[in-house]
N, C-alpha and C. Protein backbone atom coordinates (compact mmCIF):
# COMPACT_ATOMS: atom_id res chain seq x y z
N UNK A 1 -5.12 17.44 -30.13
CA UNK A 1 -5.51 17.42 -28.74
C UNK A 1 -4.67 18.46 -27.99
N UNK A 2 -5.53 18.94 -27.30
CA UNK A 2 -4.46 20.15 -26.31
C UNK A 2 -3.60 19.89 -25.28
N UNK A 3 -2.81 21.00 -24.77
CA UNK A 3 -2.12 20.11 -24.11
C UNK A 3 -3.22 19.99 -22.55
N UNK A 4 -3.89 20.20 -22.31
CA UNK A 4 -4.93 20.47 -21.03
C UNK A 4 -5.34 19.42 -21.14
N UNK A 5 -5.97 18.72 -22.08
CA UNK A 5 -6.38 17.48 -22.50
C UNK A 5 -5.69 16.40 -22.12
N UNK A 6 -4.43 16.34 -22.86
CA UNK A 6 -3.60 15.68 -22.69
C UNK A 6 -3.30 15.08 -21.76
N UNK A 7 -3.13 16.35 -20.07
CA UNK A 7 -2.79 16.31 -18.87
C UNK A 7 -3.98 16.13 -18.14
N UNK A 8 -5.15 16.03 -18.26
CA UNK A 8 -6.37 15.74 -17.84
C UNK A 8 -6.06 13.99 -17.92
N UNK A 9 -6.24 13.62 -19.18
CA UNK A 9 -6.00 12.02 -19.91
C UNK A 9 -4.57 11.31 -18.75
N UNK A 10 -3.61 11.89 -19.02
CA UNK A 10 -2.68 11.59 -18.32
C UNK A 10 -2.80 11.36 -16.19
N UNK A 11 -3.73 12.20 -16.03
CA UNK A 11 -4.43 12.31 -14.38
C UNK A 11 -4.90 11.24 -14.14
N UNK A 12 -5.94 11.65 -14.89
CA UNK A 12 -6.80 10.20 -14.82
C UNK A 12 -6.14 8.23 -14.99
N UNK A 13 -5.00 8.66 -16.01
CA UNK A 13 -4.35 7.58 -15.74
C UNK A 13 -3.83 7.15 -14.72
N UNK A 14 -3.07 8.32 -14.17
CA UNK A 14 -2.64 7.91 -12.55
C UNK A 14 -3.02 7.43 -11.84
N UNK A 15 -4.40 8.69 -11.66
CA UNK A 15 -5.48 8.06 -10.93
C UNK A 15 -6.00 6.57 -10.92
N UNK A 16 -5.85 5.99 -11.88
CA UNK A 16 -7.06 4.62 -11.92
C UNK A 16 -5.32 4.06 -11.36
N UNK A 17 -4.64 4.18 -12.26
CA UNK A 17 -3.59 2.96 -12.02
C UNK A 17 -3.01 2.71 -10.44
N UNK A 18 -2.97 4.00 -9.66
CA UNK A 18 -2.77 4.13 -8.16
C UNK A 18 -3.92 3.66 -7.21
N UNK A 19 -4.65 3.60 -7.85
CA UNK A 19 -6.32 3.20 -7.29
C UNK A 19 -6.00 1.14 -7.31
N UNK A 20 -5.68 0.90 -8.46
CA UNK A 20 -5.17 -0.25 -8.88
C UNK A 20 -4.39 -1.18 -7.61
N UNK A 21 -3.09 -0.15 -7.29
CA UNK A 21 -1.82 -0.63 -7.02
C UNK A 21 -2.52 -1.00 -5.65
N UNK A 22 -3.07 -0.05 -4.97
CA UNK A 22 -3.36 0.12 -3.73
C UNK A 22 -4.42 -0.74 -3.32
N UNK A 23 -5.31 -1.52 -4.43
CA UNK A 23 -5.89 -1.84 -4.25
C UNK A 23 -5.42 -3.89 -4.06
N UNK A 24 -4.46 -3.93 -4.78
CA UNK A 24 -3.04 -4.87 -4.75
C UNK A 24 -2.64 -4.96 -3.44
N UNK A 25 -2.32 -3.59 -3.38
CA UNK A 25 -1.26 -4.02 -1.69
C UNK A 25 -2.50 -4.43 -0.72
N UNK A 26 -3.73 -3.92 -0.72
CA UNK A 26 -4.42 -3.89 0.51
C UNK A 26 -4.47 -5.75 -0.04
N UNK A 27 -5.01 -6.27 -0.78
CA UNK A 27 -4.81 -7.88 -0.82
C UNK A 27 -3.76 -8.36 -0.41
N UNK A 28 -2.25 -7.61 -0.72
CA UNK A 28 -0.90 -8.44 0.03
C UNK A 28 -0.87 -8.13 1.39
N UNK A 29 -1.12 -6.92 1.80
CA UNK A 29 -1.27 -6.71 2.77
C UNK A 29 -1.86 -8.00 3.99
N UNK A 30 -3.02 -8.40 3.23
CA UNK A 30 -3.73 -9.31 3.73
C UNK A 30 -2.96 -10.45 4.38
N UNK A 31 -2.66 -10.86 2.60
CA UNK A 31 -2.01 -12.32 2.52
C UNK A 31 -0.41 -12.24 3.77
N UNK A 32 0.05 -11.37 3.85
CA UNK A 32 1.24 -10.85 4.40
C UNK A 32 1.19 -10.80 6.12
N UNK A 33 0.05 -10.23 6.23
CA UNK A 33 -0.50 -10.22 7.79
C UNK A 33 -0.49 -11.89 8.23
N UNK A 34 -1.25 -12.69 7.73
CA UNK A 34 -1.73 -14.09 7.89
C UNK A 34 -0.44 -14.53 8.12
N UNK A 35 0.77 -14.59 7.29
CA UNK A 35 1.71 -15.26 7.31
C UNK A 35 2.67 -14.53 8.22
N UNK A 36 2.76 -13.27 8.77
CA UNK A 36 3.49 -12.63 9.88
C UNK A 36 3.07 -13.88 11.32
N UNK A 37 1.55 -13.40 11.56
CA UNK A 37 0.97 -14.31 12.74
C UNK A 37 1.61 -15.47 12.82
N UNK A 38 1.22 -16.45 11.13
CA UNK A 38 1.82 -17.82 11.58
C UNK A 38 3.28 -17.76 12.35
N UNK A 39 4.03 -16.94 11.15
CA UNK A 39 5.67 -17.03 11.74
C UNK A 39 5.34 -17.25 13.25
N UNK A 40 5.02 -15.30 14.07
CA UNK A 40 5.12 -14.86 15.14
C UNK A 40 4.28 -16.12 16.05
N UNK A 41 3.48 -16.75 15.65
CA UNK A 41 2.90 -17.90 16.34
C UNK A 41 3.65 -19.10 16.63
N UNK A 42 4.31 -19.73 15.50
CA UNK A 42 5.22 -20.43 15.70
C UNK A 42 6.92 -20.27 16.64
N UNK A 43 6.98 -19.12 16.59
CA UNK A 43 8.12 -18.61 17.37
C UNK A 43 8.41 -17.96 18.69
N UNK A 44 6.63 -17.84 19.25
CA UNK A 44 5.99 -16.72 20.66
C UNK A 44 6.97 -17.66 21.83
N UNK A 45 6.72 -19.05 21.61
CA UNK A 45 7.73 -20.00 22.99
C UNK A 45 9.14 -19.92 23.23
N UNK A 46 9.75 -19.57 22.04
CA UNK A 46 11.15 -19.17 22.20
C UNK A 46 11.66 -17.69 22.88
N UNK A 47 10.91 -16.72 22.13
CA UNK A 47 11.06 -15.32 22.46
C UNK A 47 12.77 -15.31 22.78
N UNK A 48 13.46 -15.52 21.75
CA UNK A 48 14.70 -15.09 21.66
C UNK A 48 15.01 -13.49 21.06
N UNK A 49 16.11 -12.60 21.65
CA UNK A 49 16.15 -11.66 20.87
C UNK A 49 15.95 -11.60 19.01
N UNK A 50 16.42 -12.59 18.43
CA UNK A 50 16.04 -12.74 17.51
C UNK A 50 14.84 -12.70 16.86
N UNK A 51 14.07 -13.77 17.81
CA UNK A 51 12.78 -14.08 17.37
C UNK A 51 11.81 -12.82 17.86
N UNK A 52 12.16 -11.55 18.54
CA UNK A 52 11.73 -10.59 18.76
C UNK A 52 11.91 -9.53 17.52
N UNK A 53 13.20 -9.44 16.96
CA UNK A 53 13.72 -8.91 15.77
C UNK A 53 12.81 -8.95 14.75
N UNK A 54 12.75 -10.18 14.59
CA UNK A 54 11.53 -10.35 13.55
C UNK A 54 10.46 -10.24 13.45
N UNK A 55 9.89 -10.42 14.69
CA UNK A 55 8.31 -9.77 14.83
C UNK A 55 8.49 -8.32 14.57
N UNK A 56 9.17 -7.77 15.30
CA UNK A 56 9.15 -6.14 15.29
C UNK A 56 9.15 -5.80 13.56
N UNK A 57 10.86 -6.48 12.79
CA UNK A 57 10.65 -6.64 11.22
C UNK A 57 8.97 -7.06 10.30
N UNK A 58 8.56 -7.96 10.94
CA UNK A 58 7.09 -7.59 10.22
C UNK A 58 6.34 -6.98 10.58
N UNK A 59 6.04 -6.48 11.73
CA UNK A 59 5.04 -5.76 12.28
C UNK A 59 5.34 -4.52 11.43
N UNK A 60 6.32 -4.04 11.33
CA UNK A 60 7.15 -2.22 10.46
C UNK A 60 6.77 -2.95 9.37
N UNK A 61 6.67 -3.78 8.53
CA UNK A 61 6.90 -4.32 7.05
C UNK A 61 5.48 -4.20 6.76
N UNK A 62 4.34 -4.24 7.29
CA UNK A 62 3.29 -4.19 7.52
C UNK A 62 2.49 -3.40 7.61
N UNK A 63 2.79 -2.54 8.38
CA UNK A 63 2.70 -1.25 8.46
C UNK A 63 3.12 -0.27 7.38
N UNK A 64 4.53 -0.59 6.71
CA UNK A 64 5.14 -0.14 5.76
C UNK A 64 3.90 -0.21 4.60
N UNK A 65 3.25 -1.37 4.43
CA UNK A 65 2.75 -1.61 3.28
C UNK A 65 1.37 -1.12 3.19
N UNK A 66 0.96 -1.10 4.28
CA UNK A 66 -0.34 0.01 4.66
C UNK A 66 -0.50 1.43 4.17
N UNK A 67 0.91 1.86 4.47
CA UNK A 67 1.40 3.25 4.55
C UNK A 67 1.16 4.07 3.06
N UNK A 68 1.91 2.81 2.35
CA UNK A 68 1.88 2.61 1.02
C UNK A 68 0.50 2.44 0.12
N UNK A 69 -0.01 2.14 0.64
CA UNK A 69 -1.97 1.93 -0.16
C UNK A 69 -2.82 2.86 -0.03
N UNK A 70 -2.29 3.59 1.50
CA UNK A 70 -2.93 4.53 2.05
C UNK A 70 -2.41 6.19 0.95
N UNK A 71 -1.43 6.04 0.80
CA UNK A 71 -0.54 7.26 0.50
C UNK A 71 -1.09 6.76 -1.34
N UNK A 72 -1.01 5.61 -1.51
CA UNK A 72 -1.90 5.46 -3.63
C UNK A 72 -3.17 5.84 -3.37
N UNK A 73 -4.06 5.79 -2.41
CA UNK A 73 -5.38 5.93 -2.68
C UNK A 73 -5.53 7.78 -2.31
N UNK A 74 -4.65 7.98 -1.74
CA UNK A 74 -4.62 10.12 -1.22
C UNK A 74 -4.45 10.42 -2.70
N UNK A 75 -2.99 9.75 -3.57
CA UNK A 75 -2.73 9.78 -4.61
C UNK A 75 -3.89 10.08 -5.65
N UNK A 76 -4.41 8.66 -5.46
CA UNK A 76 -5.69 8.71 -6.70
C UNK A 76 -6.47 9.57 -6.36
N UNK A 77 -6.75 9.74 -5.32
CA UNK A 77 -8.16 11.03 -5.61
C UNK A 77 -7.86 12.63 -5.61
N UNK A 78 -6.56 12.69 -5.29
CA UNK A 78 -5.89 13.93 -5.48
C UNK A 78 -5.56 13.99 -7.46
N UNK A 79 -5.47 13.07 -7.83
CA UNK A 79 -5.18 13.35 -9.15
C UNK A 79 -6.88 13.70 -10.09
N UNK A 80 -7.48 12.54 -9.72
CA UNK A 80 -9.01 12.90 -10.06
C UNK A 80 -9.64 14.00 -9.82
N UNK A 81 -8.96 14.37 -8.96
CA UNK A 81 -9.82 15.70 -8.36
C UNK A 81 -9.08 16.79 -9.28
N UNK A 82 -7.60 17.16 -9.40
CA UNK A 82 -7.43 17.89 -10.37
C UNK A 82 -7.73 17.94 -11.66
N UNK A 83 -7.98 16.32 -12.10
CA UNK A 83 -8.04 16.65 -13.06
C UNK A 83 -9.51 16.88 -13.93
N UNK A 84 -10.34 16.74 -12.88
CA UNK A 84 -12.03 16.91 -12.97
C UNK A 84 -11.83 18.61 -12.89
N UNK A 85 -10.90 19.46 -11.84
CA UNK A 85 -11.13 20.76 -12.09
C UNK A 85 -10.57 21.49 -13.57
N UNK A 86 -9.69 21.12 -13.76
CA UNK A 86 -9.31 21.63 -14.98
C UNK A 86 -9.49 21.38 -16.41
């Protein structure tokens, strides 16, 4: 097998497996959102600096993880795409 081959085979692995991951986070993502609200729901009457801390901490954590699914799925089709040209 050549090495073009090889690195084609190897793309495509990326590809699916980043396609995969991202496709993971967007489900935690989910599950992760639901349970931010409850917290931030359970804690909206206090609004202590604290309890502000932490909203802000999931709201970024959240976002963080978005960022992250968004940036595997650029991933995957940037690898597919090279490796369909070559």
């Amino acid at each position: 097998m050549s090495d073009v081959q090889r690195l084609k085979e190897q793309l495509h692995q990326v590809s699916m497996e980043a396609k995969q991951a991202a496709g993971g986070l967007a489900g935690f993502k989910l599950r992760f959102t639901q349970h931010s609200q409850q917290v931030e729901s359970l804690i909206a009457g206090t609004a202590t600096g604290v309890d502000r801390d932490i909203t802000e901490i999931l709201e970024a954590a959240g976002k963080a993880v978005e960022q992250a699914a968004e940036a595997l799925e650029i991933a995957s089709a940037g690898c597919k795409s090279y490796a369909d040209q070559i």
